[in-house]
Structures are given as structure tokens and as C-alpha cells.
N, C-alpha and C. Protein backbone atom coordinates (compact mmCIF):
# COMPACT_ATOMS: atom_id res chain seq x y z
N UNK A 1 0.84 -1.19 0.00
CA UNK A 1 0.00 0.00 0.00
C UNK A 1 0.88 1.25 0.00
N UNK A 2 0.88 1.96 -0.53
CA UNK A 2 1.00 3.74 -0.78
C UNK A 2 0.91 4.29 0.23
N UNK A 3 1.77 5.04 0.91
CA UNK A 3 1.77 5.75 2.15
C UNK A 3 1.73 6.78 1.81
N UNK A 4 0.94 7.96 2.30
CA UNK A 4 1.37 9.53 2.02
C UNK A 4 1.63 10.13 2.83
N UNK A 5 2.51 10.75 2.40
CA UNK A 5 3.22 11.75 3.94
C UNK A 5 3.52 12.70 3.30
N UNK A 6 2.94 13.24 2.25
CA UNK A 6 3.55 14.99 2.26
C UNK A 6 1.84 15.38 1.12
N UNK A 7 1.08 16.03 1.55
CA UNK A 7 0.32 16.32 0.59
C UNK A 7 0.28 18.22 0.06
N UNK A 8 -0.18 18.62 -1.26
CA UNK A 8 -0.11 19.47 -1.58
C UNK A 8 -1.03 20.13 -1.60
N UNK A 9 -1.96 21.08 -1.00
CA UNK A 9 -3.04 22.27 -1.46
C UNK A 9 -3.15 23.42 -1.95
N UNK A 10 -3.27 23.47 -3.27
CA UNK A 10 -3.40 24.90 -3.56
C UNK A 10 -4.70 25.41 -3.07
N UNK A 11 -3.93 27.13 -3.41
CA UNK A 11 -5.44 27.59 -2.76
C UNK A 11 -5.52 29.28 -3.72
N UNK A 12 -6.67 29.76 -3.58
CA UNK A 12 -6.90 30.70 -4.02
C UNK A 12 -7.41 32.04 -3.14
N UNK A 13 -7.71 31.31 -1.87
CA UNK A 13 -7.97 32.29 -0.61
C UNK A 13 -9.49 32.74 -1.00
N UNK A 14 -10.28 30.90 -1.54
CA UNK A 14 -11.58 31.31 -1.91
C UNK A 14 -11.96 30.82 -0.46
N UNK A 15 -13.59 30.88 -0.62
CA UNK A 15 -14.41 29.75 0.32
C UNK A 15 -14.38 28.61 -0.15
N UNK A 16 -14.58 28.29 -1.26
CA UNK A 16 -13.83 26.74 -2.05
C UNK A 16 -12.77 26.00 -1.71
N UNK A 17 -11.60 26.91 -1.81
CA UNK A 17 -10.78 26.71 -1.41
C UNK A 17 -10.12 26.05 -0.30
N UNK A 18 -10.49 27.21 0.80
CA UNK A 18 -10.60 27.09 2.01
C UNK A 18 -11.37 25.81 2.67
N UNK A 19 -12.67 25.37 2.06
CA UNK A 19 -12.99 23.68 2.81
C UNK A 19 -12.02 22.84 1.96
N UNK A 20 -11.46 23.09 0.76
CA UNK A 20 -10.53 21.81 0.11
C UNK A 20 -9.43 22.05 1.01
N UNK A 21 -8.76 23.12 2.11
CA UNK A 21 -7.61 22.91 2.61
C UNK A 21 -8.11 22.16 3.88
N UNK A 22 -9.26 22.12 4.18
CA UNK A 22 -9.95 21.50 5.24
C UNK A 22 -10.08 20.05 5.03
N UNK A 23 -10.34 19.85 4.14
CA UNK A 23 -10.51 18.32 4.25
C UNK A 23 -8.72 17.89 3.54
N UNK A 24 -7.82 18.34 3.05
CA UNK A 24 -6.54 18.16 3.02
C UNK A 24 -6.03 18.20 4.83
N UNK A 25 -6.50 18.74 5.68
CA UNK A 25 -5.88 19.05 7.11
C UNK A 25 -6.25 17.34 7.76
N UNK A 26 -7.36 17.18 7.42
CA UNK A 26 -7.98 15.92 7.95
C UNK A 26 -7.30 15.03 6.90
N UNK A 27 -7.47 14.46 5.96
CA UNK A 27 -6.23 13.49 5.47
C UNK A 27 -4.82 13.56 6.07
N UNK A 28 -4.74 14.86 6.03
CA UNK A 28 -3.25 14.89 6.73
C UNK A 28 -2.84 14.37 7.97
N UNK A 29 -3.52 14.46 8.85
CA UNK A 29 -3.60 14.00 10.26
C UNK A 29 -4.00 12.57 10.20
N UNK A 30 -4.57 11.96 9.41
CA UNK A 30 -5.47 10.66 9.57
C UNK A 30 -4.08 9.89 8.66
N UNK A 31 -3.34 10.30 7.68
CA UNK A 31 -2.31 9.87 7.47
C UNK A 31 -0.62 10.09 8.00
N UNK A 32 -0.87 10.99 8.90
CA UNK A 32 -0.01 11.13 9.68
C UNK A 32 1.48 11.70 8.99
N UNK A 33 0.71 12.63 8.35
CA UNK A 33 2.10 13.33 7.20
C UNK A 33 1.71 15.06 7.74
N UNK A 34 2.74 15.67 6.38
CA UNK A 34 2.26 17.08 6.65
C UNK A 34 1.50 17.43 5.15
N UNK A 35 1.76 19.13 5.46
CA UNK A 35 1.12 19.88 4.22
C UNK A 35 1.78 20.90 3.77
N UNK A 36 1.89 20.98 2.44
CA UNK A 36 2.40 22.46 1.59
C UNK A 36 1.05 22.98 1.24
N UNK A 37 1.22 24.42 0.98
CA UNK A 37 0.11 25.02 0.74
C UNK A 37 1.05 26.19 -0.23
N UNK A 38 0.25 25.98 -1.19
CA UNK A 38 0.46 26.77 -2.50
C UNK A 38 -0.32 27.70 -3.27
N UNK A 39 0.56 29.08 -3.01
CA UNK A 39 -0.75 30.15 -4.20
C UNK A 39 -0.13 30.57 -5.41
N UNK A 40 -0.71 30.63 -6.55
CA UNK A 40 0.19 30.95 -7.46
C UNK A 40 -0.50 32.07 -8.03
N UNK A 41 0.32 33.17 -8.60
CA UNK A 41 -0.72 34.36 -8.63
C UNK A 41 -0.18 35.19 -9.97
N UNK A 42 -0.66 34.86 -11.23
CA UNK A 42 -0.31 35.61 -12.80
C UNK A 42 -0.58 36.96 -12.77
N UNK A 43 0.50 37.39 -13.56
CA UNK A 43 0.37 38.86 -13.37
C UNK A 43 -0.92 39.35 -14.74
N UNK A 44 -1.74 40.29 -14.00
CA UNK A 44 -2.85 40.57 -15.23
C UNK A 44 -2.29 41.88 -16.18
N UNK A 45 -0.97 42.10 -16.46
CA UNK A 45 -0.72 43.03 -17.00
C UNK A 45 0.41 42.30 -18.33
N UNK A 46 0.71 42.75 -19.48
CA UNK A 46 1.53 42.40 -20.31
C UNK A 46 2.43 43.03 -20.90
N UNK A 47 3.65 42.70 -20.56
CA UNK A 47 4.60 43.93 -21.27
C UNK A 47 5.81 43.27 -21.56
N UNK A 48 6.05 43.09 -22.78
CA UNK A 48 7.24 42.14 -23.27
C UNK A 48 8.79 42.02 -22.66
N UNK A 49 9.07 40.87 -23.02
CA UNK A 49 9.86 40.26 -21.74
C UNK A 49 10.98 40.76 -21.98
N UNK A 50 11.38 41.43 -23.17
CA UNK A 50 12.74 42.07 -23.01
C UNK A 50 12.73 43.78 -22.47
N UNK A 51 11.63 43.83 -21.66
CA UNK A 51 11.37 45.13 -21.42
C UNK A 51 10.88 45.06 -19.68
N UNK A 52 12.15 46.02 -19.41
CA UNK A 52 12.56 45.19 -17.95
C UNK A 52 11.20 46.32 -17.25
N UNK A 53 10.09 45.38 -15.81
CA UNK A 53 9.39 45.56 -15.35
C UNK A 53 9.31 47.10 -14.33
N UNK A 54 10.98 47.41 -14.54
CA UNK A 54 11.08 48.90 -13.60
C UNK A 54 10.82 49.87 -14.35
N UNK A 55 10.78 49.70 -15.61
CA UNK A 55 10.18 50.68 -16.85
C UNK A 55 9.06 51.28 -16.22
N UNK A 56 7.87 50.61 -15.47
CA UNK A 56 6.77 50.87 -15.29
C UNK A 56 6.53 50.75 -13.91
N UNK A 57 7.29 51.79 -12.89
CA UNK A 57 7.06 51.81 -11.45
C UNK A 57 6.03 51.92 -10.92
N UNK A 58 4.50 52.11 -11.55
CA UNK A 58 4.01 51.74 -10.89
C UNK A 58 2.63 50.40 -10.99
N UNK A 59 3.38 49.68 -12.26
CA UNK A 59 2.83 48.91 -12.31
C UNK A 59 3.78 47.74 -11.29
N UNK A 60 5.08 47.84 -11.27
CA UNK A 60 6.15 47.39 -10.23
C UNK A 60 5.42 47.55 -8.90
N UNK A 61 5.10 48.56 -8.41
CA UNK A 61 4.61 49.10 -6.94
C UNK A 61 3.19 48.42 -6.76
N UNK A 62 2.73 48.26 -7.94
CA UNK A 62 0.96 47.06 -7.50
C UNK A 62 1.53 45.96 -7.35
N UNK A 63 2.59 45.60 -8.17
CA UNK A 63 2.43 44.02 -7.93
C UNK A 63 3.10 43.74 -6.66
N UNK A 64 3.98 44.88 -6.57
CA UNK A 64 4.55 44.44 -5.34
C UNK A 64 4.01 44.21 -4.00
N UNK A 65 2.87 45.53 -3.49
CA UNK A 65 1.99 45.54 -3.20
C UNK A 65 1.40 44.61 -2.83
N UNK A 66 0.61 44.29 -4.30
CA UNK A 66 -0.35 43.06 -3.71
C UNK A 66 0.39 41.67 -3.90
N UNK A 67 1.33 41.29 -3.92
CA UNK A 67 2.71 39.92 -3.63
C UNK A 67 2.48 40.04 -2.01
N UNK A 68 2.60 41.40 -1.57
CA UNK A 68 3.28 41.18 -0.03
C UNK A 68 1.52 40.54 0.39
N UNK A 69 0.60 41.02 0.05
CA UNK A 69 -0.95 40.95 0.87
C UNK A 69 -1.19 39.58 0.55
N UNK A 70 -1.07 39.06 -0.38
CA UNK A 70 -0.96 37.64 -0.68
C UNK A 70 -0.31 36.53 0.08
N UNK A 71 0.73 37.55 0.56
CA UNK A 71 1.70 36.06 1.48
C UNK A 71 1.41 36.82 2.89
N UNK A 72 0.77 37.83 2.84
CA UNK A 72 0.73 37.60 4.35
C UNK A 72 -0.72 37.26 4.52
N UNK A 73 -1.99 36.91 3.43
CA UNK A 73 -2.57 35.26 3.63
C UNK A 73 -2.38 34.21 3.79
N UNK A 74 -1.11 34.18 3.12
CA UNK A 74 -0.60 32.82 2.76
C UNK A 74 -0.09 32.65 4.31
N UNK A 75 0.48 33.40 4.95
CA UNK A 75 1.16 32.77 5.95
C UNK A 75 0.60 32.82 7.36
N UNK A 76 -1.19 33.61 7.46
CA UNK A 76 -1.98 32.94 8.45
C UNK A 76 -2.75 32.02 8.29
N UNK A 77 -2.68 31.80 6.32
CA UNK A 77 -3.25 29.99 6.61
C UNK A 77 -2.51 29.25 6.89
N UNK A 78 -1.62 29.15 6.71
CA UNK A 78 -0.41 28.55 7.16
C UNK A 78 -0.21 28.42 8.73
N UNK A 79 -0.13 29.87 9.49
CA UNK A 79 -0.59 29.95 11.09
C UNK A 79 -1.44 29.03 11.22
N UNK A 80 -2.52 29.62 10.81
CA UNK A 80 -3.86 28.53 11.36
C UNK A 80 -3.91 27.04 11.38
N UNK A 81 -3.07 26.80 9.80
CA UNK A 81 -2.99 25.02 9.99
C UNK A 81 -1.72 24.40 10.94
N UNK A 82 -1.05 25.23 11.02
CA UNK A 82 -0.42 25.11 12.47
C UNK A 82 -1.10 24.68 13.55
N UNK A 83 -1.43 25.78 14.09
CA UNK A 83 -2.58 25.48 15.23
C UNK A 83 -3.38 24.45 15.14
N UNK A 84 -3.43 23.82 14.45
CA UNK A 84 -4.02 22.22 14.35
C UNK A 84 -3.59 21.33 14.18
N UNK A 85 -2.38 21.66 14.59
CA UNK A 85 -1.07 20.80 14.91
C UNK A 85 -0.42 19.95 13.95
N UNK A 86 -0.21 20.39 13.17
CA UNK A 86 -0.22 20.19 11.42
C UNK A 86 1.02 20.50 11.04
N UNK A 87 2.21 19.56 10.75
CA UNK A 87 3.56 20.35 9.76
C UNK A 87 3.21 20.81 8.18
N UNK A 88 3.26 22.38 8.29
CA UNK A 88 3.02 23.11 7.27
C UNK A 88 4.41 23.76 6.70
């Protein structure tokens, strides 16, 4: 039999989301592994790749912006699945 001990959740920081990291917390524990938790986040703007991104400070300053607000979701779900005694 297949043992799992490391499972993966992405997430989108929906309500969807959020019960699929829920029932990933409970596999996790019932298999006695941990969890990664993963956001991946495309930039909605386009500007060709030999055309370096500081050209446009303040399209630089949104993304940067919203990168930091993103991981500092990312890292009280992360808190939280802690607190449930969970290697995250």
C-alpha cells in the first residue's frame, strides 16, 4: 500500500478553497504526514519580456503591493494550519 506523507493544497484564498484545505488538514492527520500550501498568482498586465518591469514603477509598486498581501494570507493559513497541529 501507498503511504502519504507529504500532501499538496493549492489555494486561491476562496471559500472553495478554504474547505478543500480542510478536508486536506484531515487526510493529513489521519495519514499522519504534513502539508504544503500553495498560491500561485499571474500577473494581469503584459509587457514584453525584453522590457525590464522597472520601466513601469508603478505597475512594479501594484504588484509588489499586492505579492506582499498575498503572502501575508498565505502565511496565516499557514498559522492557522499550524494550530491544528499540522507540519506546514
Amino acid at each position: 500500500m501507498i503511504r502519504l506523507e507529504h500532501l499538496l493544497a493549492a489555494t486561491d484564498f476562496s471559500a472553495c478553497s478554504k474547505e478543500a484545505i480542510d478536508h486536506a488538514v484531515q487526510l493529513a492527520h489521519k495519514m499522519k504526514g504534513r502539508l504544503t500550501l500553495l498560491h500561485v498568482f499571474e500577473s494581469p498586465f503584459f509587457y514584453p519580456a525584453e522590457t525590464p518591469l522597472g520601466n513601469y514603477p508603478e505597475v512594479y509598486q501594484w504588484l509588489h503591493d499586492f505579492k506582499q498581501e498575498e503572502l501575508k494570507k498565505l502565511n496565516a493559513l499557514t498559522d492557522d494550519v499550524r494550530k491544528k497541529g499540522l507540519p506546514v
